[in-house]
Protein backbone atom coordinates (compact mmCIF):
# COMPACT_ATOMS: atom_id res chain seq x y z
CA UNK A 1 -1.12 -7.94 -17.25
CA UNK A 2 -0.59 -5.68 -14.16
CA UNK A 3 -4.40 -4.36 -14.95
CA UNK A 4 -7.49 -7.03 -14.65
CA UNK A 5 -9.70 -4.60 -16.72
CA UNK A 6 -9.61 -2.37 -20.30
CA UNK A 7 -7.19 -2.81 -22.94
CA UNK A 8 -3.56 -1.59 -22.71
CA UNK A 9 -4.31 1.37 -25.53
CA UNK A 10 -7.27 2.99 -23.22
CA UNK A 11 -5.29 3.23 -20.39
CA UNK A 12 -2.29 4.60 -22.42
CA UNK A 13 -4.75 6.92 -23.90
CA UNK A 14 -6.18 8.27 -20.50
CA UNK A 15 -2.55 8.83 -19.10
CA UNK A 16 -1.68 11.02 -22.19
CA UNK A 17 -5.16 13.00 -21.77
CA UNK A 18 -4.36 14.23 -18.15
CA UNK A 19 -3.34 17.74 -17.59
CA UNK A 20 -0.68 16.57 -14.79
CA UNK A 21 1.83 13.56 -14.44
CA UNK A 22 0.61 10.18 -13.21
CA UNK A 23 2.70 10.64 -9.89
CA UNK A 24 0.34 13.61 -8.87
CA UNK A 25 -3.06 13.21 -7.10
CA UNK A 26 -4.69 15.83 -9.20
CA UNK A 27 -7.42 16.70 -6.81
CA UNK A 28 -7.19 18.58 -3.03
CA UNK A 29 -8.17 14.83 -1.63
CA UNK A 30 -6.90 13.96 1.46
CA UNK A 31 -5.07 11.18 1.60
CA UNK A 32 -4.04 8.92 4.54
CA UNK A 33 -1.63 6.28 4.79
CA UNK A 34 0.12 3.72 7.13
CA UNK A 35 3.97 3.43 7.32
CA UNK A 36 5.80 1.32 9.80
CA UNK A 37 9.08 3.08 11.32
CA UNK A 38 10.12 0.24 13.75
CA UNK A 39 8.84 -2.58 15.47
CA UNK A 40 5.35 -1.69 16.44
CA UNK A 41 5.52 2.21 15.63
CA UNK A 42 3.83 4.16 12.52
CA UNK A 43 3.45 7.42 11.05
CA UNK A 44 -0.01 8.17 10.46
CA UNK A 45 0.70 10.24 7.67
CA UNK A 46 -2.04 12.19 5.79
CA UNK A 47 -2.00 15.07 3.28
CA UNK A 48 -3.65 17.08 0.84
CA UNK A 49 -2.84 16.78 -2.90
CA UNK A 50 0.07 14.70 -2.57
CA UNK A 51 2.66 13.68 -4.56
CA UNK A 52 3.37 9.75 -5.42
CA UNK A 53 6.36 10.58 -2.18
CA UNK A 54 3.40 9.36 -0.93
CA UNK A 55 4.60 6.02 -0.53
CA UNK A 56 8.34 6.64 -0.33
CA UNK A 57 10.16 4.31 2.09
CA UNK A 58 13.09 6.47 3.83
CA UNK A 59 15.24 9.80 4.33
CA UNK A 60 13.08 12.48 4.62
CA UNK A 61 9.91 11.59 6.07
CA UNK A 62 6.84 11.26 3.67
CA UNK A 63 5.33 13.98 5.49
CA UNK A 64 8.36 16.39 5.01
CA UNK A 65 8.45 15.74 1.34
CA UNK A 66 4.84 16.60 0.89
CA UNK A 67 5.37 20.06 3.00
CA UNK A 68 8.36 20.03 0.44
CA UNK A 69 5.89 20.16 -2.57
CA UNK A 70 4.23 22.83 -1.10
CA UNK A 71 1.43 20.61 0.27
CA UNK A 72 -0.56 20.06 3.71
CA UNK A 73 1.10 17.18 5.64
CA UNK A 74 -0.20 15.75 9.33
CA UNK A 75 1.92 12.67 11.04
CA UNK A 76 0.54 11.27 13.80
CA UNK A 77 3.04 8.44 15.50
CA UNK A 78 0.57 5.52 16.94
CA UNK A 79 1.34 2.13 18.05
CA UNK A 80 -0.60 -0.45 15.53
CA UNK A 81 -1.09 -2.68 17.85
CA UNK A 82 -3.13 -0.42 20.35
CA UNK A 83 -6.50 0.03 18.19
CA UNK A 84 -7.52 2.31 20.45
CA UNK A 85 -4.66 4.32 19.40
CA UNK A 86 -5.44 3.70 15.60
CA UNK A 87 -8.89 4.62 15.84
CA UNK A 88 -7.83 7.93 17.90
CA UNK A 89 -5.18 9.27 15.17
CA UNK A 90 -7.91 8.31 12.23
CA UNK A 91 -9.82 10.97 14.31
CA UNK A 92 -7.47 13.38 14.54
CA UNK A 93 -7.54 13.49 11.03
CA UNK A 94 -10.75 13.63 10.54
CA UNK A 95 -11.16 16.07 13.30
CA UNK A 96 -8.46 18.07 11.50
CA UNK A 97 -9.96 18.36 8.00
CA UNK A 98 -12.98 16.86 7.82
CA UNK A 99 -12.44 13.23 5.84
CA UNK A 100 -10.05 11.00 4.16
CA UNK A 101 -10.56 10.42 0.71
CA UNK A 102 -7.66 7.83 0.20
CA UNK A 103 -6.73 5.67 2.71
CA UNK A 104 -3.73 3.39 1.96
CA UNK A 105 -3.16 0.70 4.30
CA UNK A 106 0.72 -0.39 4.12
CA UNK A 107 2.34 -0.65 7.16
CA UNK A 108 3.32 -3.87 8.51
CA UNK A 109 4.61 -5.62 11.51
CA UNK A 110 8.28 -5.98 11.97
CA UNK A 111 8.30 -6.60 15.64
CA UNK A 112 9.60 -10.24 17.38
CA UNK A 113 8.71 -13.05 15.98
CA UNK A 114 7.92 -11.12 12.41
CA UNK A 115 9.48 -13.97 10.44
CA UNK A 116 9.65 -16.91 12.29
CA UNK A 117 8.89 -20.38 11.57
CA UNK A 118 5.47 -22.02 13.28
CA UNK A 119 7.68 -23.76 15.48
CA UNK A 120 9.54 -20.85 17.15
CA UNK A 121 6.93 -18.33 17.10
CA UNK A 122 4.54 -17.67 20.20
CA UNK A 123 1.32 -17.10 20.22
CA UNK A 124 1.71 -13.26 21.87
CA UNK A 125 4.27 -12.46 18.60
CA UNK A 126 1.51 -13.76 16.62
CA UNK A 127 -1.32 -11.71 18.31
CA UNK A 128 0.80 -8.35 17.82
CA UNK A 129 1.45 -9.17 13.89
CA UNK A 130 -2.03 -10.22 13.58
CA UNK A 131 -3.53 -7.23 15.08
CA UNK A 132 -0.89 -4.62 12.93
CA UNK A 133 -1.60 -6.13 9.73
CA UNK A 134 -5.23 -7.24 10.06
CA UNK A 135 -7.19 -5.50 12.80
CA UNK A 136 -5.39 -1.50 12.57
CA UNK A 137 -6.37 -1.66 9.00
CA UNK A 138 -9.96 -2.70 9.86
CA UNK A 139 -10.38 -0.32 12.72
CA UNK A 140 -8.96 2.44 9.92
CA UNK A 141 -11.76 1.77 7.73
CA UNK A 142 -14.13 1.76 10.24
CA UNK A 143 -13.80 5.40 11.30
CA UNK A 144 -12.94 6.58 7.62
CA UNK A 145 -14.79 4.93 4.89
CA UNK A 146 -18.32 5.75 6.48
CA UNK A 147 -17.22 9.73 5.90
CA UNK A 148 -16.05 8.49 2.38
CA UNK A 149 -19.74 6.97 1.92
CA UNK A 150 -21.16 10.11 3.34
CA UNK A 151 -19.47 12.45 0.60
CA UNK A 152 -20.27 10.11 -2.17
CA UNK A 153 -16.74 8.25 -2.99
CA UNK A 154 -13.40 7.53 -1.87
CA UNK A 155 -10.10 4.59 -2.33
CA UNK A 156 -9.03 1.92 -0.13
CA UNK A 157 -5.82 0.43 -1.36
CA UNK A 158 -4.77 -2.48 0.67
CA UNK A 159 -0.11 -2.73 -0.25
CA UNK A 160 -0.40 -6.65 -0.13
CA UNK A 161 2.19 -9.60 -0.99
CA UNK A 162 2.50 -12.50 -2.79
CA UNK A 163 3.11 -14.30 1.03
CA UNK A 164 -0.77 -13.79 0.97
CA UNK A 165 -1.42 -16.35 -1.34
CA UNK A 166 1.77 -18.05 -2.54
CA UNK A 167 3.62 -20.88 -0.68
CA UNK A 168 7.27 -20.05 -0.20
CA UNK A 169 9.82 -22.15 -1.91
CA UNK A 170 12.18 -22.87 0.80
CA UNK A 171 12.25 -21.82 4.71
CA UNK A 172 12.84 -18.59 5.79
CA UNK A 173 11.45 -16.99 2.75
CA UNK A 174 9.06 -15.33 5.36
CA UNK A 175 7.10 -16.45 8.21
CA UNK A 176 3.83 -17.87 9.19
CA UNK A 177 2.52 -14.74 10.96
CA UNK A 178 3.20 -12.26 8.12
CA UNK A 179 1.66 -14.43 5.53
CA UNK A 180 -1.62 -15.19 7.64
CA UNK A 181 -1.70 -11.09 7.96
CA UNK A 182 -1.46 -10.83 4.12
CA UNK A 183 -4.05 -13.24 3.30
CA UNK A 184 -6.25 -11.76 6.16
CA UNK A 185 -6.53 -8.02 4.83
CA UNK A 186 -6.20 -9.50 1.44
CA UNK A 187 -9.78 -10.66 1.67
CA UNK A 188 -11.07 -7.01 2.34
CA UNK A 189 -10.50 -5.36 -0.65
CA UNK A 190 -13.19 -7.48 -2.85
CA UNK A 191 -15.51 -7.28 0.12
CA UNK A 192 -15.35 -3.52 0.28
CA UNK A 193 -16.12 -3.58 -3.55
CA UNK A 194 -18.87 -5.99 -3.33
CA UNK A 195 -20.97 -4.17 -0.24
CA UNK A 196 -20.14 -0.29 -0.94
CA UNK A 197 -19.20 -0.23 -4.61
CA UNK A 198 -21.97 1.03 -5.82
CA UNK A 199 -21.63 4.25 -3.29
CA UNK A 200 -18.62 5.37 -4.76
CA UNK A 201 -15.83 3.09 -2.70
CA UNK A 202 -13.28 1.92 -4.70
CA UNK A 203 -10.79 -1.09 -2.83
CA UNK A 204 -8.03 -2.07 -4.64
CA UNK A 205 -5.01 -4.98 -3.86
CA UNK A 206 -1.82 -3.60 -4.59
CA UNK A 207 0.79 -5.90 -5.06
CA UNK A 208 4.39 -4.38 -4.90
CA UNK A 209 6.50 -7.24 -6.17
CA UNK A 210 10.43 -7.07 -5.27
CA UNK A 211 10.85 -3.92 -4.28
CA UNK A 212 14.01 -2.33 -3.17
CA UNK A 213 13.21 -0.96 0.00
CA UNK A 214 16.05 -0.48 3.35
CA UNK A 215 13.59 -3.27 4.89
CA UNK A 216 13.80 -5.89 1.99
CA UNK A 217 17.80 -5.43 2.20
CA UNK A 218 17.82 -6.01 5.48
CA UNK A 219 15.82 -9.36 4.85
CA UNK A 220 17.96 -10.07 1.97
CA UNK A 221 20.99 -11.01 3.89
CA UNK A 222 19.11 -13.66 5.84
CA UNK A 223 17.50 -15.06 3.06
CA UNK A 224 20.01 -17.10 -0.12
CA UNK A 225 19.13 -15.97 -3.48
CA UNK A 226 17.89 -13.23 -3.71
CA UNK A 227 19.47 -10.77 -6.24
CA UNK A 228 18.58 -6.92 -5.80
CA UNK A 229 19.66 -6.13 -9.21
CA UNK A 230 15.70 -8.00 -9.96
CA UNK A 231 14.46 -5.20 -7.25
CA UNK A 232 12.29 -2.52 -8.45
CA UNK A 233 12.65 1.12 -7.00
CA UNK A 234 9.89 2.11 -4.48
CA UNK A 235 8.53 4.65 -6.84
CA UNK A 236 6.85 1.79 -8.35
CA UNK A 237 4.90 1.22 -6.18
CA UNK A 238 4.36 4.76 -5.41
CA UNK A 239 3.95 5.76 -8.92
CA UNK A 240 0.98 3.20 -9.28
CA UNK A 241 -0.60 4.15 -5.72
CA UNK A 242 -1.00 7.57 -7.01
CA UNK A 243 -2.43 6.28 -9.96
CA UNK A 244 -5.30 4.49 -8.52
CA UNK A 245 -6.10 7.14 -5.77
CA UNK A 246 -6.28 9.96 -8.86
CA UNK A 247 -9.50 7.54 -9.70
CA UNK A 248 -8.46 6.43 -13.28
CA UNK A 249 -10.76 6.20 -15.99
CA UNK A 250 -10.92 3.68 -17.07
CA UNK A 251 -10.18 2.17 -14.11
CA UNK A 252 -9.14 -1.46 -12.81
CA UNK A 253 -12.12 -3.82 -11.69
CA UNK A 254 -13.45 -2.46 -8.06
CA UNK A 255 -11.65 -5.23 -5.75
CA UNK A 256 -9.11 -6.61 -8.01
CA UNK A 257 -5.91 -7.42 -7.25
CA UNK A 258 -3.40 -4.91 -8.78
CA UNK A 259 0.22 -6.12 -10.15
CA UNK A 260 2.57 -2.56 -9.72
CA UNK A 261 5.32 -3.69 -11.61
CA UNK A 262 3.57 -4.49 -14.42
CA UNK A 263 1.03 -1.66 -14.59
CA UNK A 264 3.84 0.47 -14.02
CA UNK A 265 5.75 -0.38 -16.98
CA UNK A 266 2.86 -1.20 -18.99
CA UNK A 267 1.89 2.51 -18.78
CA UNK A 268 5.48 3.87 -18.12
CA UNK A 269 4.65 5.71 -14.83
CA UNK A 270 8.42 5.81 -14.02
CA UNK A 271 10.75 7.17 -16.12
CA UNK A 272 13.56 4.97 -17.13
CA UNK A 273 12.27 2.25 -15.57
CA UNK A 274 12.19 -0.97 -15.97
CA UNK A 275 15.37 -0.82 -17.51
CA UNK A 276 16.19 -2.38 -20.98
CA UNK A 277 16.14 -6.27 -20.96
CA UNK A 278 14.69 -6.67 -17.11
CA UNK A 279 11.52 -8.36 -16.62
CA UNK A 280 9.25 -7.17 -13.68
CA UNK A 281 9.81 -9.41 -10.92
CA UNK A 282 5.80 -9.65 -9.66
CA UNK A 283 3.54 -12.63 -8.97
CA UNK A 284 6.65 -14.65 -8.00
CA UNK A 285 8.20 -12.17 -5.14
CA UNK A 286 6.32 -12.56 -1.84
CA UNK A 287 7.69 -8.84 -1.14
C-alpha cells in the first residue's frame, strides 16, 4: 500500500469528487519548497496555487513554470549550509506574503564527499551534508510552522529515501553521510504530528522510490545494476506532493511515511503511468 490509512475505494472516491485534477493545489496556499541546483546551492522556491511542477527536477526552473501557469512564483538562491542564510530567505517569504502554508523540504546535499564510504569521507564533508539535509530543514520549520500554527493549519512534507532506513546491498549504493541525513529528518515528520497535530499541522514522509531524475542518472553510471527502464518519472513524485499539500480527505495518518509510487498508481495521479506490466520500484530503491 503506498497509503498507511483508509481503504483504496475512499480515496478513489475523493479524487473523483474534486472539482480540479490531483496535480493542482486547489487553494491560493503558499507553498515553499527546497531544491538543490549544485553542490551547496538551492532555490528557495515558493508560490501561490501551484501546480504539481512543483516538484519538477530540470529545464525550466520550477519557478518559471509556475509564472507559466499563470501563478505567483518567488526564488530565492541560499546556500543550505549557511542557516543563517536559510532562516533569512524563509523570511523573505514570509515578509513577502505573509506565511507558508506548505513547506516541502527536498533538497539535498550533493557537495564533496556526498557519497563516500566512512573511510574516505572527512568529518568537514560530513558537517556540510549533515547541516543541508538535517539542520536547513529544521531551521525552515522553525521560522514557518509557528505562522502555520498561528493561522490554524498547514503541511510539512519531508522527500525522504529508503537510505534512511534500509542497509544498502553492496558498496557504493550511497554513502554514509547521505543516509545519516535521511534517517535524521526522517524522525521529524512523526514528531511534528505527535506535538502540533492537533493544531492543524500535518507532516508527512514522502518516499520517492527510483525516480528518473538528471541526478539519479548521473549516479547510475557509478553504481552496477541499476536499470532506468524500473525508474519512475518525477511527476510521481510531484503528482503525490500535490496531493498531500491539497489536504486530502481522507487523508494518510498525520506522520506516516508515504510510498509515491504506489499511491500514485493506486489512485492513477499520472496518466499513463505506471505502464502495463511494471511494478513500482519503492521500498527497495534507496532513491
Amino acid at each position: 500500500m503506498g497509503l498507511r490509512a483508509d481503504s483504496r475505494a475512499d480515496r478513489a472516491q475523493w479524487l473523483r469528487s474534486r472539482s480540479v485534477s490531483p496535480s493542482r493545489h486547489p487553494r491560493g496556499e503558499a507553498t515553499l519548497q527546497t531544491q538543490a541546483r549544485s553542490d551547496r546551492t538551492w532555490n528557495c522556491f515558493a508560490a501561490r496555487a501551484a501546480t504539481s511542477g512543483a516538484a519538477p527536477g530540470s529545464g525550466a526552473g520550477p519557478a518559471e513554470l509556475v509564472r507559466a501557469a499563470g501563478r505567483r512564483a518567488l526564488a530565492l538562491p541560499a546556500d543550505l549550509t549557511d542557516l543563517d542564510a536559510v532562516r533569512a530567505a524563509a523570511d523573505t517569504v514570509v515578509a513577502e506574503w505573509g506565511g507558508v502554508d506548505v513547506l516541502v523540504n527536498n533538497a539535498i546535499y550533493t557537495g564533496r564527499g556526498a557519497q563516500a564510504p566512512i573511510l574516505d569521507v572527512s568529518v568537514g564533508d560530513l558537517t556540510d551534508e549533515l547541516t543541508v539535509d538535517i539542520l536547513a530543514p529544521l531551521a525552515l520549520i522553525s521560522v514557518l510552522v509557528p505562522g502555520m500554527v498561528e493561522r490554524g493549519g498547514g503541511a510539512v512534507l519531508n522527500v525522504t529515501s529508503a537510505a534512511g532506513y534500509v542497509d544498502p546491498l553492496v558498496m557504493g549504493s550511497y554513502g554514509v553521510g547521505y543516509a545519516v541525513g535521511k534517517a535524521g529528518l526522517f524522525k521529524v515528520a512523526g514528531i511534528l504530528a505527535v506535538e502540533l497535530g492537533d493544531r492543524g499541522i500535518r507532516a508527512y514522509n514522502v518516499h520517492p522510490g527510483f525516480i528518473l531524475t538528471e541526478r539519479m542518472a548521473l549516479h547510475m553510471a557509478d553504481v552496477a545494476g541499476l536499470d532506468p527502464s524500473r525508474a519512475a518519472p518525477p511527476e510521481v513524485c510531484g503528482s503525490v506532493v500535490a496531493w498531500l499539500a491539497a489536504g486530502p480527505s481522507p487523508e494518510p495518518a498525520n506522520g506516516s511515511l508515504i510510498e509515491s509510487q504506489e499511491l500514485c498508481a493506486e489512485l492513477g495521479l499520472v496518466p499513463g503511468w505506471p505502464p502495463g506490466g511494471v511494478a513500482t520500484a519503492s521500498a527497495g530503491a534507496a532513491s
